[in-house]
PDB file of N, CA and C in Angstrom:
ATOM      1  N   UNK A   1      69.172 136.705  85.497  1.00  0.00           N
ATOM      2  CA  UNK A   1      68.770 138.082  85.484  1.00  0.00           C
ATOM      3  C   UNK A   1      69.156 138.758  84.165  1.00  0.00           C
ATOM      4  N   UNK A   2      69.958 138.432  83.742  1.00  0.00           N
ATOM      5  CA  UNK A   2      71.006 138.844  82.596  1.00  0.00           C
ATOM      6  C   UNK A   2      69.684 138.576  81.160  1.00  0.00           C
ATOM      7  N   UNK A   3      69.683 137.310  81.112  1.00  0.00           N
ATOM      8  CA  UNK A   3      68.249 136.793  80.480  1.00  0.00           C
ATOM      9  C   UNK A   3      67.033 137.880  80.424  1.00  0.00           C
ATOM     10  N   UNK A   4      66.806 137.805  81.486  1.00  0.00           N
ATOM     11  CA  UNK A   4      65.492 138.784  81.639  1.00  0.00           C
ATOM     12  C   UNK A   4      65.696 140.301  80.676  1.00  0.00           C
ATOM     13  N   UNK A   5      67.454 140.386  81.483  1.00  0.00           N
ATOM     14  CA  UNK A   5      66.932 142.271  80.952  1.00  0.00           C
ATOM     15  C   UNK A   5      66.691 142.328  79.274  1.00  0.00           C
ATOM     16  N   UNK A   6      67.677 141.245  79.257  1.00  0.00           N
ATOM     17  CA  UNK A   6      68.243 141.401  77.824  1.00  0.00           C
ATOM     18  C   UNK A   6      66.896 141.126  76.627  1.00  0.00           C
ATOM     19  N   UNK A   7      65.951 140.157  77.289  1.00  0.00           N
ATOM     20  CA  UNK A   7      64.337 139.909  76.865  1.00  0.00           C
ATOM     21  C   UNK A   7      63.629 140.955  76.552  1.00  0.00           C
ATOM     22  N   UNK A   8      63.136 142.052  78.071  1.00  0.00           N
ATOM     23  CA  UNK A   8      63.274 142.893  78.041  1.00  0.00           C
ATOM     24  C   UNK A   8      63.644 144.210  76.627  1.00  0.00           C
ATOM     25  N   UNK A   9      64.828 144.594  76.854  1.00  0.00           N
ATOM     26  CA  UNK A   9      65.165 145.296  75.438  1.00  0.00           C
ATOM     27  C   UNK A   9      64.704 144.647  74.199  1.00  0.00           C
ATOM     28  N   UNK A  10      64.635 143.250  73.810  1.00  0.00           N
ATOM     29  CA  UNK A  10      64.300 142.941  72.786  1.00  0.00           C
ATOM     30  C   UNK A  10      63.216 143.120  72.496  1.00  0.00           C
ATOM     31  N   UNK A  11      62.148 142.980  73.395  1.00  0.00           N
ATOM     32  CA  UNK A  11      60.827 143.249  73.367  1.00  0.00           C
ATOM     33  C   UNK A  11      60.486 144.594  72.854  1.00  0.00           C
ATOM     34  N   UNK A  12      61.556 145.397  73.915  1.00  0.00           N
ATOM     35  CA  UNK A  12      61.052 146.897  73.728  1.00  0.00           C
ATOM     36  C   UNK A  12      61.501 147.560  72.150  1.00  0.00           C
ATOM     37  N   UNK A  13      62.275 146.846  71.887  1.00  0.00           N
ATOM     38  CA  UNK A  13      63.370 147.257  70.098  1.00  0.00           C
ATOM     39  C   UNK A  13      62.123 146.378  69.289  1.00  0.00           C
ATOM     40  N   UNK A  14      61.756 145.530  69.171  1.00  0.00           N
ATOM     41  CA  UNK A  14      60.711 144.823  68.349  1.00  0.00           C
ATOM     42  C   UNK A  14      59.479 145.805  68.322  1.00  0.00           C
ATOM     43  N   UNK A  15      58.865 146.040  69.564  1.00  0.00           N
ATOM     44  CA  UNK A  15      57.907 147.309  69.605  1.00  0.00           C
ATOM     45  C   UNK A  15      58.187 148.366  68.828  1.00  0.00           C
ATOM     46  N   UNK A  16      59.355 149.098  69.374  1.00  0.00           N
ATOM     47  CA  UNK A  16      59.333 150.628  68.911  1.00  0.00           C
ATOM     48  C   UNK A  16      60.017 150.244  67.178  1.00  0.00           C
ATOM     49  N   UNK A  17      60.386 149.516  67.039  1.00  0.00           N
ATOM     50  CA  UNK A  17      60.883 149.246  65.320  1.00  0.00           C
ATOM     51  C   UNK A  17      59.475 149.151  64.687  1.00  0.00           C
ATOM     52  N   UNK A  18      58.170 147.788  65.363  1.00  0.00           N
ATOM     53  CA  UNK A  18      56.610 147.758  64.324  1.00  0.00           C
ATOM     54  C   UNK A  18      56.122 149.300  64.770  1.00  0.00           C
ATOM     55  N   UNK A  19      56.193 150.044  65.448  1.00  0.00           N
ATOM     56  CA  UNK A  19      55.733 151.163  65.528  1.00  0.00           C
ATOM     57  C   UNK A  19      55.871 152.295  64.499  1.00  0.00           C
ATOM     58  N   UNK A  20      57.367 151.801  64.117  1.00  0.00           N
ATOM     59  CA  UNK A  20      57.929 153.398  63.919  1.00  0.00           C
ATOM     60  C   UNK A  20      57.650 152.863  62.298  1.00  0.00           C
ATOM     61  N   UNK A  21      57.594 151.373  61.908  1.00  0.00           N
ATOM     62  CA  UNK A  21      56.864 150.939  60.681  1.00  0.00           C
ATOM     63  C   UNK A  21      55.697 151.361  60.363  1.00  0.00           C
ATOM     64  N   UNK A  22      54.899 151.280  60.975  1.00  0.00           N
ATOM     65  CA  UNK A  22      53.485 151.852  60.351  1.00  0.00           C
ATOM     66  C   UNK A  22      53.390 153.188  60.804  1.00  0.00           C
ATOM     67  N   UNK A  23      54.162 153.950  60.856  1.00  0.00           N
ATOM     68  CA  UNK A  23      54.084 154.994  61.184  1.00  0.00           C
ATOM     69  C   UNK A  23      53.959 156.121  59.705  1.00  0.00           C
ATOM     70  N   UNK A  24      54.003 157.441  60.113  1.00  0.00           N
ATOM     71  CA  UNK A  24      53.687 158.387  58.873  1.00  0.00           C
ATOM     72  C   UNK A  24      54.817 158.354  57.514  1.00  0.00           C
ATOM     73  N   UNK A  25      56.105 157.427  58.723  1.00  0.00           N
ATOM     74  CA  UNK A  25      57.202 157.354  57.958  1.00  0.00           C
ATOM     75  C   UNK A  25      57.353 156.786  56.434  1.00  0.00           C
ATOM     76  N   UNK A  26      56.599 155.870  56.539  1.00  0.00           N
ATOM     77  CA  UNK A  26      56.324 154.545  55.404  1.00  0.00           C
ATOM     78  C   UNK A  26      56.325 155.615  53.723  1.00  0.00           C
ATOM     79  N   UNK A  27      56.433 155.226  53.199  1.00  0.00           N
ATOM     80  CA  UNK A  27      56.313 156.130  51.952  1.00  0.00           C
ATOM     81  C   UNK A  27      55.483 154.767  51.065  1.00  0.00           C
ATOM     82  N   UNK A  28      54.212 155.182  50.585  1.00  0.00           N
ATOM     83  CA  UNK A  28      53.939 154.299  49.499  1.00  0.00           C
ATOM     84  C   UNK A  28      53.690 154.548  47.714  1.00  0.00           C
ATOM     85  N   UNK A  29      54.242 153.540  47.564  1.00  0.00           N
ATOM     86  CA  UNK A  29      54.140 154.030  45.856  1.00  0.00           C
ATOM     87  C   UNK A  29      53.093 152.950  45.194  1.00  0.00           C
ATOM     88  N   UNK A  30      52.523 153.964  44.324  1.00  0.00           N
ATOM     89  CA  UNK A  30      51.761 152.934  43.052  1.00  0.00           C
ATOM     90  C   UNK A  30      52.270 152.729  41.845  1.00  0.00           C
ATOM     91  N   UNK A  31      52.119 151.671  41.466  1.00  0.00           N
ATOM     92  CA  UNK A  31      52.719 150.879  40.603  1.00  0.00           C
ATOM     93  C   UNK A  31      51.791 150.762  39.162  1.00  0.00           C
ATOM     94  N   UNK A  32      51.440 151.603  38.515  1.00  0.00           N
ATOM     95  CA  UNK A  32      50.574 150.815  37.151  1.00  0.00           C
ATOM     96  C   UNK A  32      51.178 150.172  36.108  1.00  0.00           C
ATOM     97  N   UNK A  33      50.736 148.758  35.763  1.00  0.00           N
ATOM     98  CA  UNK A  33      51.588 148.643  35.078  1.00  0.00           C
ATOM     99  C   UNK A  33      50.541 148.119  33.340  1.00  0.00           C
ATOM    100  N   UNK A  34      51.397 148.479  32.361  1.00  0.00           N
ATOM    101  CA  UNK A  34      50.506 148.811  30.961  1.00  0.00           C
ATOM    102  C   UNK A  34      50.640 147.820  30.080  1.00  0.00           C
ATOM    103  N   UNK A  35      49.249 147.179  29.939  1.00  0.00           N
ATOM    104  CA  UNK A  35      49.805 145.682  29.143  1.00  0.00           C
ATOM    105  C   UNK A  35      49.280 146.167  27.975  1.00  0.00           C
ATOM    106  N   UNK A  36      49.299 145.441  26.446  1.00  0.00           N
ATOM    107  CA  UNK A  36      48.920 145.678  25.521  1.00  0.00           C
ATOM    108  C   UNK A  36      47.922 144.451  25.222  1.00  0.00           C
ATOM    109  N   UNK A  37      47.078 143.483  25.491  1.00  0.00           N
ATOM    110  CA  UNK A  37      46.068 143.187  25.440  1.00  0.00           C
ATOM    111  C   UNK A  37      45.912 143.100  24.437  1.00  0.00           C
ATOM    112  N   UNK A  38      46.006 141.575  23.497  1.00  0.00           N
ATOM    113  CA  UNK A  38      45.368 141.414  22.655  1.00  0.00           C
ATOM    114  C   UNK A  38      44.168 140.305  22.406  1.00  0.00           C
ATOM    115  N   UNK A  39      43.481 140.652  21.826  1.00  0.00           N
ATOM    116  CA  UNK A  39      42.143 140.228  21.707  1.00  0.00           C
ATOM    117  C   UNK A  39      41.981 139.236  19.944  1.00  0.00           C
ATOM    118  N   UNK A  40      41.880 137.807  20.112  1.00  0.00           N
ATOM    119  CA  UNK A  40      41.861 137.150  19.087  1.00  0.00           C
ATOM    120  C   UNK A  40      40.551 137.658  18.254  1.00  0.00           C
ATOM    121  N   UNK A  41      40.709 137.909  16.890  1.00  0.00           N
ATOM    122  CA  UNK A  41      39.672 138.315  16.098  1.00  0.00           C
ATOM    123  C   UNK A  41      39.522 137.863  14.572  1.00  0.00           C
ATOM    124  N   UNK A  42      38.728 138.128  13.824  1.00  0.00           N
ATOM    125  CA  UNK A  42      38.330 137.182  12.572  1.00  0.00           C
ATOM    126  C   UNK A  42      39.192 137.561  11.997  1.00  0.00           C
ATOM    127  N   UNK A  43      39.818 136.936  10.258  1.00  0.00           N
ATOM    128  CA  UNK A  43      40.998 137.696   9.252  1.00  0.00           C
ATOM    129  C   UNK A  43      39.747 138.584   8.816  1.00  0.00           C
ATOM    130  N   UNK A  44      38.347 138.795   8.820  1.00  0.00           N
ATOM    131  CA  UNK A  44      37.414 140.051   8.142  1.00  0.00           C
ATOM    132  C   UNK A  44      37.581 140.846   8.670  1.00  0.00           C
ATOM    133  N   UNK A  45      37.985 140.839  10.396  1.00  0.00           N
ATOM    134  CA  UNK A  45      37.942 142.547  10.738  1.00  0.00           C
ATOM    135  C   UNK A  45      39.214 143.018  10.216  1.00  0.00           C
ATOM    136  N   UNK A  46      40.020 142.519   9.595  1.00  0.00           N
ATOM    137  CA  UNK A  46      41.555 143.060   9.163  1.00  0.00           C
ATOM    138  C   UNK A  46      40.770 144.200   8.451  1.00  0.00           C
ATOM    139  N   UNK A  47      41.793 145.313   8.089  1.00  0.00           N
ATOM    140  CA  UNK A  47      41.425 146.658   7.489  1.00  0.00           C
ATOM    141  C   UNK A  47      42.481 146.750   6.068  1.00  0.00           C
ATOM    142  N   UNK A  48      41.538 147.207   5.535  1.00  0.00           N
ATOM    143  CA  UNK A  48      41.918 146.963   4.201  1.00  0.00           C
ATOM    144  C   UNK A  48      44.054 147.154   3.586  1.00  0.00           C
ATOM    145  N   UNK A  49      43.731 148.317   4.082  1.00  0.00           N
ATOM    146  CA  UNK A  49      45.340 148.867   4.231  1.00  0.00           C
ATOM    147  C   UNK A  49      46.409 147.789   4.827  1.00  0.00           C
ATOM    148  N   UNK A  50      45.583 146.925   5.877  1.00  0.00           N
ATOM    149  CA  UNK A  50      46.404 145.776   6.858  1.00  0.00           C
ATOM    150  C   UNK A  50      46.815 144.991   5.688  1.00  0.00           C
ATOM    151  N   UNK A  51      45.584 144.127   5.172  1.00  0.00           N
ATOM    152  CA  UNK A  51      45.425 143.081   3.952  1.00  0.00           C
ATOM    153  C   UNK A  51      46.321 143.508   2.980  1.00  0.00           C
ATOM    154  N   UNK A  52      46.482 144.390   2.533  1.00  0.00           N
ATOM    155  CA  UNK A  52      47.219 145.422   1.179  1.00  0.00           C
ATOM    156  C   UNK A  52      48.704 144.961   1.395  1.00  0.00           C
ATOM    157  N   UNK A  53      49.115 145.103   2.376  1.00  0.00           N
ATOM    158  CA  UNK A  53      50.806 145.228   3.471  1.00  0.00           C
ATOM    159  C   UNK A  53      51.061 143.791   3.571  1.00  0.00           C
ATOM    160  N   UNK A  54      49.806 142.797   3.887  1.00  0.00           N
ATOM    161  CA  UNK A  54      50.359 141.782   4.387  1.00  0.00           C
ATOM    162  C   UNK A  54      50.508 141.034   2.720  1.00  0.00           C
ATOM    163  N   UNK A  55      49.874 141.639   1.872  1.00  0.00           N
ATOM    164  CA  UNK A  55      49.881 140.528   0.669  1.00  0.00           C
ATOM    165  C   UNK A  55      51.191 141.074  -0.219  1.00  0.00           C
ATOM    166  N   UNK A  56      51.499 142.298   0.150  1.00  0.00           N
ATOM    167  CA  UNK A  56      53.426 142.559  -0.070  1.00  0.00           C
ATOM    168  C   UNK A  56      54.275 142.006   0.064  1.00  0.00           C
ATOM    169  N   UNK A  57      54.137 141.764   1.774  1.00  0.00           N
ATOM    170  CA  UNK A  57      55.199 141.405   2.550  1.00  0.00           C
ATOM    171  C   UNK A  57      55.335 139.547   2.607  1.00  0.00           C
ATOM    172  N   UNK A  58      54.255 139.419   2.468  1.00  0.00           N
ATOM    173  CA  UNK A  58      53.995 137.677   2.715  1.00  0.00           C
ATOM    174  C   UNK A  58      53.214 137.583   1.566  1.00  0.00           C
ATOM    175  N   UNK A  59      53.924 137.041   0.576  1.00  0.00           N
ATOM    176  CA  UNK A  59      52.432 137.208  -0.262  1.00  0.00           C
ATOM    177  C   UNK A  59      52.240 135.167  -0.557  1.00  0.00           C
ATOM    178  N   UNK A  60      53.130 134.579  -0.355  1.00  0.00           N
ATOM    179  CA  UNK A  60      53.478 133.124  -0.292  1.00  0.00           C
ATOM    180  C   UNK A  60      53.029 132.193   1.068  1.00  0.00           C
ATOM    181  N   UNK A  61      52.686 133.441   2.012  1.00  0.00           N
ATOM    182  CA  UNK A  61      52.434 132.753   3.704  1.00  0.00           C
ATOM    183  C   UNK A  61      50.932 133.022   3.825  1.00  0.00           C
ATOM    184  N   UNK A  62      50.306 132.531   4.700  1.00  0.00           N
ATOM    185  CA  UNK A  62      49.175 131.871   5.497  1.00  0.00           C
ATOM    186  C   UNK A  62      48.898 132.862   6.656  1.00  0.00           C
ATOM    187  N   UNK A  63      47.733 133.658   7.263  1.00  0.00           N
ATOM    188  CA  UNK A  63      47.022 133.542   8.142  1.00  0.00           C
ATOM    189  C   UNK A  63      47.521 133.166   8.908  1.00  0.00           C
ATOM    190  N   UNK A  64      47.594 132.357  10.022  1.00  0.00           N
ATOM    191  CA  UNK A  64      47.581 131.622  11.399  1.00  0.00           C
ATOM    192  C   UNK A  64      46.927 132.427  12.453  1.00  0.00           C
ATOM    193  N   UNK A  65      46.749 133.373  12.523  1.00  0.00           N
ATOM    194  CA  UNK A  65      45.769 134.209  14.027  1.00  0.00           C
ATOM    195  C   UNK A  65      45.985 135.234  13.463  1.00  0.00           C
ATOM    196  N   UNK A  66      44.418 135.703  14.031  1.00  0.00           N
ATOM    197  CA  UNK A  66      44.809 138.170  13.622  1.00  0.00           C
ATOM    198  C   UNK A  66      44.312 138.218  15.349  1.00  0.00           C
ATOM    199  N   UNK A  67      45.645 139.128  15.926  1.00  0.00           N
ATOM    200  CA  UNK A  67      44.779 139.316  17.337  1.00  0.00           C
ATOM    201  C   UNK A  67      45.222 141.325  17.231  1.00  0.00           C
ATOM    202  N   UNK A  68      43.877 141.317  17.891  1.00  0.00           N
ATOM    203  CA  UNK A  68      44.156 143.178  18.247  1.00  0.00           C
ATOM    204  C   UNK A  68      43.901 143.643  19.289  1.00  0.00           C
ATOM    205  N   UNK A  69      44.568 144.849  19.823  1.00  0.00           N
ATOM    206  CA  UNK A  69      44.204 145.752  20.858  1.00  0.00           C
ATOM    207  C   UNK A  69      43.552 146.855  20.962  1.00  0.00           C
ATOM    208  N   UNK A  70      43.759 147.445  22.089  1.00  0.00           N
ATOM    209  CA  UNK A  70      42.826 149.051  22.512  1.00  0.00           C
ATOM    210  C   UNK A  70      42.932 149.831  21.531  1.00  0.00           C
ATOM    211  N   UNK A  71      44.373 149.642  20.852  1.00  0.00           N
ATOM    212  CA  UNK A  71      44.915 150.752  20.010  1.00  0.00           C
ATOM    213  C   UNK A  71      44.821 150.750  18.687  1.00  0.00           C
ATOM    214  N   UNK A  72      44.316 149.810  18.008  1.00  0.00           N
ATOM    215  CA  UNK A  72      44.140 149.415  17.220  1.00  0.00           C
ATOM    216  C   UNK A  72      45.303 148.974  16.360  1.00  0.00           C
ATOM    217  N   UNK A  73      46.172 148.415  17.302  1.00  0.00           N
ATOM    218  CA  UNK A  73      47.225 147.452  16.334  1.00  0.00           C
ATOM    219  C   UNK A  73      46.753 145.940  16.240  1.00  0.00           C
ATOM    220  N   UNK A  74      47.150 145.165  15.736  1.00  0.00           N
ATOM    221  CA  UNK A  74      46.988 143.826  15.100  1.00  0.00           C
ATOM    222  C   UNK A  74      48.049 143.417  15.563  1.00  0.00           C
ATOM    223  N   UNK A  75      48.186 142.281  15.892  1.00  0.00           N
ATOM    224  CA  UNK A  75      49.454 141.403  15.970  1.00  0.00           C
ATOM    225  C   UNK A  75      49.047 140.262  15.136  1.00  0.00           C
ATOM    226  N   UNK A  76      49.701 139.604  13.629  1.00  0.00           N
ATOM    227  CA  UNK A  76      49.537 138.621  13.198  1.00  0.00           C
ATOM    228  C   UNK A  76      50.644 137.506  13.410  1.00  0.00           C
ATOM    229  N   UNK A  77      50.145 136.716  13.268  1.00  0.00           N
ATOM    230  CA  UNK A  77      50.687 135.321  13.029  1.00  0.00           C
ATOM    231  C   UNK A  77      51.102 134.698  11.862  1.00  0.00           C
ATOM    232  N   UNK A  78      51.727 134.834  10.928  1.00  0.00           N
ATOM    233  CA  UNK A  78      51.975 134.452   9.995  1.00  0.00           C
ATOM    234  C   UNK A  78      52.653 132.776   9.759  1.00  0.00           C
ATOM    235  N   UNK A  79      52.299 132.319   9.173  1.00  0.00           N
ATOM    236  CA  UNK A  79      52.731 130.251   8.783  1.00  0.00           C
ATOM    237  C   UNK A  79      53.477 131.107   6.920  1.00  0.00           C
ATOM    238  N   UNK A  80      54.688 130.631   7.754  1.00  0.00           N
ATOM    239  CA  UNK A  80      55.625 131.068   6.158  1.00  0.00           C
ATOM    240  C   UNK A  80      55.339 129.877   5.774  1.00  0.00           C
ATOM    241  N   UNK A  81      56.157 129.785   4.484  1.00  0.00           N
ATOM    242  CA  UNK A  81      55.958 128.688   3.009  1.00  0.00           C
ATOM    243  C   UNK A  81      56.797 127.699   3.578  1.00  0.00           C
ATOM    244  N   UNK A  82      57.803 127.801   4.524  1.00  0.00           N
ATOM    245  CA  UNK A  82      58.628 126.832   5.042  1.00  0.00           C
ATOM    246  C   UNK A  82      58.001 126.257   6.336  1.00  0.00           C
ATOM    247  N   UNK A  83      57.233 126.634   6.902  1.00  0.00           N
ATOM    248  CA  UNK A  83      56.045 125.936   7.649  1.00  0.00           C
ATOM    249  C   UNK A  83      56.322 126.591   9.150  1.00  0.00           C
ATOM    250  N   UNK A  84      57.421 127.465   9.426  1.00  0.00           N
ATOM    251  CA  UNK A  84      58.030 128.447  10.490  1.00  0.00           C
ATOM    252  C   UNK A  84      56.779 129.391  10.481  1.00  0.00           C
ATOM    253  N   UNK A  85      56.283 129.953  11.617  1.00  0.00           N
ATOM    254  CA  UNK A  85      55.619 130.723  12.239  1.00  0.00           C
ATOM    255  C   UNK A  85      56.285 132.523  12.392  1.00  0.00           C
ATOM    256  N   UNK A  86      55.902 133.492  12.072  1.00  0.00           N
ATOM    257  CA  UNK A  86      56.209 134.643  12.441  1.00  0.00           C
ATOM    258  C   UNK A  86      55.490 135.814  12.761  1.00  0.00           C
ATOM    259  N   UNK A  87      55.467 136.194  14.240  1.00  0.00           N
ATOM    260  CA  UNK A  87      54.863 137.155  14.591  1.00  0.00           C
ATOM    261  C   UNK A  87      55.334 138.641  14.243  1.00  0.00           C
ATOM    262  N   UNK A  88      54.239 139.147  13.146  1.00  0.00           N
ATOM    263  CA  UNK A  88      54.225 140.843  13.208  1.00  0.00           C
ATOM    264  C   UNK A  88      53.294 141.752  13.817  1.00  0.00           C
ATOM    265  N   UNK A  89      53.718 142.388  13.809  1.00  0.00           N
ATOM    266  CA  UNK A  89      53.002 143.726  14.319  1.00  0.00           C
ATOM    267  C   UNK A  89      52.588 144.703  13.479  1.00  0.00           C
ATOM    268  N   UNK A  90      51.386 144.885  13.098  1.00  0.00           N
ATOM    269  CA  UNK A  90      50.912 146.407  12.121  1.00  0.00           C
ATOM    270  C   UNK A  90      49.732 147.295  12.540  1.00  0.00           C
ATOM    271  N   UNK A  91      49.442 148.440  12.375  1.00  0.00           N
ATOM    272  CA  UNK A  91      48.719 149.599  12.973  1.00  0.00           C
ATOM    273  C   UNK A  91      47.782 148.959  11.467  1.00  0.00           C
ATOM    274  N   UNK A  92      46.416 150.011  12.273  1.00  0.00           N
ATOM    275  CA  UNK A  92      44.930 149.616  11.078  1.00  0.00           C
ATOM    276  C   UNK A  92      45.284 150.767  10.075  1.00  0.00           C
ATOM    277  N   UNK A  93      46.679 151.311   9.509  1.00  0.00           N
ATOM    278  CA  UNK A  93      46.615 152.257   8.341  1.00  0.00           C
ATOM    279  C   UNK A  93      47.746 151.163   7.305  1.00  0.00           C
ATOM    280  N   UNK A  94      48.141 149.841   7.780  1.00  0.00           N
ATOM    281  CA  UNK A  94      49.554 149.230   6.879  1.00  0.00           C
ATOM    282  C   UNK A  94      50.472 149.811   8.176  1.00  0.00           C
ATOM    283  N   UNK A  95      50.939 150.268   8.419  1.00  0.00           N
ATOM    284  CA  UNK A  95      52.778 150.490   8.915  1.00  0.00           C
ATOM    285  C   UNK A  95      52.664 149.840  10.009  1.00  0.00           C
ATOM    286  N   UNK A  96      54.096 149.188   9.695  1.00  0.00           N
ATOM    287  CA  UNK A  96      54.466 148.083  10.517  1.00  0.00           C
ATOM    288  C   UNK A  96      55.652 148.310  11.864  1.00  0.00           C
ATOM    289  N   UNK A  97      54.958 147.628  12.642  1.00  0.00           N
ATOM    290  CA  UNK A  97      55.658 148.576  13.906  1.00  0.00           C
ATOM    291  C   UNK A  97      56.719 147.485  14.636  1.00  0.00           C
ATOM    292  N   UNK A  98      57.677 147.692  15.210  1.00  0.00           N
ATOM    293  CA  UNK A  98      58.641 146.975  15.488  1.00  0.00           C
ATOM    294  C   UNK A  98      58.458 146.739  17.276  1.00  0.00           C
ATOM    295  N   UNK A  99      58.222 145.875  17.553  1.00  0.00           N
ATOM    296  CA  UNK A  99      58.106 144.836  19.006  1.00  0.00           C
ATOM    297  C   UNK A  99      59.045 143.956  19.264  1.00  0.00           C
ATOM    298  N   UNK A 100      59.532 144.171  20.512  1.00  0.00           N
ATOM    299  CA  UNK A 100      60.076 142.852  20.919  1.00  0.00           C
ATOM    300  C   UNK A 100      59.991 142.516  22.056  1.00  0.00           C
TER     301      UNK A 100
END
């Protein structure tokens, strides 16, 4: 008998707990979350000001990928003279923006 009641309550606590879950109680949140999306593209669409900065800064290194986003930043790829890879970041006016 003991069994039974005790079934019983569990049943009835499992009920009124999924109830009181979907109930008005629930609070939901949205979540957006903001990627920066870059998009692989030719070294011609580089902008002139980009080209200007990169032949400063690297003027001994290589190309390896130009990729860009919505915003019109670039993320390059640079192949240094020592054969090491380095990713920068620059806006389509030259200034170079710091990512990590």
């Amino acid at each position: 008998m003991k069994n039974y009641a005790l079934l019983v309550f569990l049943i009835l606590g499992i009920t009124l707990n999924s109830s009181a879950m979907t109930g008005s109680n629930l609070i939901e949140e949205e979540i957006t979350i903001i990627t920066d999306e870059y998009v692989k593209i030719k070294s011609s669409e580089l902008t002139p000001p980009v080209i200007e900065e990169i032949l400063k800064q690297y003027p001994t290194s290589k190309l390896g990928g130009a990729f860009k986003n919505d915003k019109g930043e670039f993320k390059l790829i640079m192949v240094l003279k020592s054969g090491t890879r380095k990713t920068v970041y620059i806006d389509q006016y030259g200034n170079w923006i710091n990512k990590r």
